[in-house]
Protein backbone atom coordinates (compact mmCIF):
# COMPACT_ATOMS: atom_id res chain seq x y z
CA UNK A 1 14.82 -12.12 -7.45
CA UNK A 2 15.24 -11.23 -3.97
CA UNK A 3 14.06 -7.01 -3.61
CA UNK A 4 16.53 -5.36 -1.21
CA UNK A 5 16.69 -1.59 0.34
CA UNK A 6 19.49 -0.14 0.94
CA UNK A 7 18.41 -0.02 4.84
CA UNK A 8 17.94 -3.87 4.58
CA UNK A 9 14.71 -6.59 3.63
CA UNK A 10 11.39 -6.77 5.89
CA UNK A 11 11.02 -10.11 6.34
CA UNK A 12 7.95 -10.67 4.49
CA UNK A 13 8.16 -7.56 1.90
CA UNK A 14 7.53 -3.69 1.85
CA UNK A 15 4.26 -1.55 2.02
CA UNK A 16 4.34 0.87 -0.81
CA UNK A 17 2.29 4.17 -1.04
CA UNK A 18 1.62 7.24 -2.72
CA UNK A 19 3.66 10.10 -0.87
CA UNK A 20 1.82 12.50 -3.40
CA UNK A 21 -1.39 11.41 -1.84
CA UNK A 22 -2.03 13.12 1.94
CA UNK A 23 -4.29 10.36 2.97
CA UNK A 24 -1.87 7.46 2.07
CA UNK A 25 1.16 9.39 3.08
CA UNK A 26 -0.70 9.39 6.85
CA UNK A 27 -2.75 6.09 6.41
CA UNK A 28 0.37 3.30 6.10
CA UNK A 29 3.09 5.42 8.42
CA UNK A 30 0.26 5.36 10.92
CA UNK A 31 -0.03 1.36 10.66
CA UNK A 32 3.73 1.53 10.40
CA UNK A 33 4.23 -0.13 14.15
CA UNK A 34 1.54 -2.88 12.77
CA UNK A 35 3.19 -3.88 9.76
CA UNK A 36 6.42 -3.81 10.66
CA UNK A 37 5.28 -6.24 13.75
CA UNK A 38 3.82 -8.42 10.48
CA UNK A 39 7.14 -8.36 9.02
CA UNK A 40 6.55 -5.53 6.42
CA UNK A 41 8.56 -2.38 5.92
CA UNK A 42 6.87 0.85 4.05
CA UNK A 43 8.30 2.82 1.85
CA UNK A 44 6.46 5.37 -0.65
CA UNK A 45 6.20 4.63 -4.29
CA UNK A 46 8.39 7.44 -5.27
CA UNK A 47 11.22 6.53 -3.28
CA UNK A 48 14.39 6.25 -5.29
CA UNK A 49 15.76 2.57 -4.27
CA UNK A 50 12.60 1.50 -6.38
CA UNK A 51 12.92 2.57 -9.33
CA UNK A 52 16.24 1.10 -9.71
CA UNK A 53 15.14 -2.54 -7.76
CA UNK A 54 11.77 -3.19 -9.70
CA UNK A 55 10.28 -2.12 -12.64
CA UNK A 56 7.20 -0.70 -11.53
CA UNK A 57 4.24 2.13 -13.33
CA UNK A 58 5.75 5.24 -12.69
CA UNK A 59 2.73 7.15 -14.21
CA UNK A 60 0.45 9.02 -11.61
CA UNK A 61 -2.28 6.77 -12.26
CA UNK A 62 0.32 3.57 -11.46
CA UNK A 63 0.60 4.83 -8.34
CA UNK A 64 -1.26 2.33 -6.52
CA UNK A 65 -0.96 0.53 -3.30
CA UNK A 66 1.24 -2.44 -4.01
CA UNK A 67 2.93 -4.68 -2.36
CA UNK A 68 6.27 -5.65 -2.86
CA UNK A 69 7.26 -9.41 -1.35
CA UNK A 70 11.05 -10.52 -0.67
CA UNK A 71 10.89 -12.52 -3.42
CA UNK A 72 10.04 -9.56 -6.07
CA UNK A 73 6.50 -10.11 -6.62
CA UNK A 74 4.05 -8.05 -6.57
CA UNK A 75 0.67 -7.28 -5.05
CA UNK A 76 -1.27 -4.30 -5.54
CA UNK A 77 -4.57 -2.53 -4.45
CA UNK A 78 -7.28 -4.40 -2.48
CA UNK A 79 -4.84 -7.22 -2.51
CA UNK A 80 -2.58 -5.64 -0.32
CA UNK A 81 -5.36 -5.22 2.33
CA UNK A 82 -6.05 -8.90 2.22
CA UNK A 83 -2.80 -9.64 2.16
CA UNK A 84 -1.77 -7.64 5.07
CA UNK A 85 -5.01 -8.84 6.96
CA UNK A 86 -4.24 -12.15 6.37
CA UNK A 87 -0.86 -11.71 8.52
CA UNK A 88 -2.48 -9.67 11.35
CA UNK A 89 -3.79 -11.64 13.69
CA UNK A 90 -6.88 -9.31 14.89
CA UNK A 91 -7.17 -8.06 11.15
CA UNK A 92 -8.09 -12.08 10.38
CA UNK A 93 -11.66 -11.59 10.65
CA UNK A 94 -11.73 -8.62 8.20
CA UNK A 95 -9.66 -10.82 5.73
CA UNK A 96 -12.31 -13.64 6.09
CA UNK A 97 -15.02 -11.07 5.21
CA UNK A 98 -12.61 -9.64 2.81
CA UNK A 99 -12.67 -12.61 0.64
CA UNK A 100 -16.27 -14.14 1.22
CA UNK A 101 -18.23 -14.51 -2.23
CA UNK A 102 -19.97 -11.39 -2.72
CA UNK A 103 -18.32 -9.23 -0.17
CA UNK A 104 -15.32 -9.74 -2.02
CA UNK A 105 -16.50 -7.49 -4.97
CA UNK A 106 -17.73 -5.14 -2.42
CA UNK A 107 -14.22 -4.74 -0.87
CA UNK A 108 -12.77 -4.65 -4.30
CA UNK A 109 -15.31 -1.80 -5.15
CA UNK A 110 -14.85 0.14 -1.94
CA UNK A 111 -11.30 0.03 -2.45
CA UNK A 112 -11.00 1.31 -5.90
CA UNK A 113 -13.75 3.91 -5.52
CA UNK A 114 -11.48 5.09 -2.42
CA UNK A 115 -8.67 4.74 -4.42
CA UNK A 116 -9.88 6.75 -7.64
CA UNK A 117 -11.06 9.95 -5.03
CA UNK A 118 -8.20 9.68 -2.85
CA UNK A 119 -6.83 13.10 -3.41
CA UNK A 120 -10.20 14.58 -3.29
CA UNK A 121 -10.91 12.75 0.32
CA UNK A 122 -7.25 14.11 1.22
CA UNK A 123 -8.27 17.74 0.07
CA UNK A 124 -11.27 17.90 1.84
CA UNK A 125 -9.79 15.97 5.45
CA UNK A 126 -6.91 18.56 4.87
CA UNK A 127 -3.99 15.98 4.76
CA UNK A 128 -0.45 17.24 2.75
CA UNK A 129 1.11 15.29 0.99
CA UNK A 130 5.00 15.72 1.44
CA UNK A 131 5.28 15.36 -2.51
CA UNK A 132 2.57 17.78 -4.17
CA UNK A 133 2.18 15.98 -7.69
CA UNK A 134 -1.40 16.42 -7.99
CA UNK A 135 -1.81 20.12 -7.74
């Protein structure tokens, strides 16, 4: 299944977020330049197109990070990062570290304990969201 917006494909897939989280609805826009550079588009989790391309959590606590390749499969939390890293030429050495024995379930760990508090860290840093579903 090939996954297309109704803007047009990335070449390589699209960067999906949580626009009802303030620190993810700044983080991935602000790498926006980046990814699209790697051949990714963003998009946030809640956009329409989505829900009817790909079947996909729509539950508050699906809204992860994922990834969302050309061909319809998908990636989602730490393994975006690698993912991304992987295709990022000056990101390559975080990848490497990123999936070293050991430091592998370290990155997994800092990424879901980030992930888990993510709307507490976006209180307290005072980012917005644009979409207020956590209130």
């Amino acid at each position: 299944m090939t996954v297309t917006h109704p803007i047009g494909a990335p070449q390589v897939g699209w960067v999906l977020y949580d626009d009802a989280c303030g620190f993810c609805s700044w983080w991935v826009p602000f790498w926006g330049n980046t990814l699209k550079r790697a051949g990714f588009g963003i998009a946030p989790l809640q956009s329409p197109w989505l829900s009817t391309t790909v079947p996909l959590d729509q539950s508050p606590l699906g809204w992860d990070l994922t990834l969302l390749l050309a061909d319809g499969t998908t990636v989602v939390g730490a393994d975006v990062y690698r993912h991304v890293m992987r295709r990022v030429w000056w990101a390559y050495p975080f990848y490497v570290m990123a999936v070293a024995p050991g430091l592998d379930r370290i990155f997994n760990w800092s990424y879901r304990t980030f992930a888990r508090n993510r709307y507490c860290v976006s209180r307290a840093c005072g980012l917005h969201a644009p979409v207020d579903r956590h209130e």
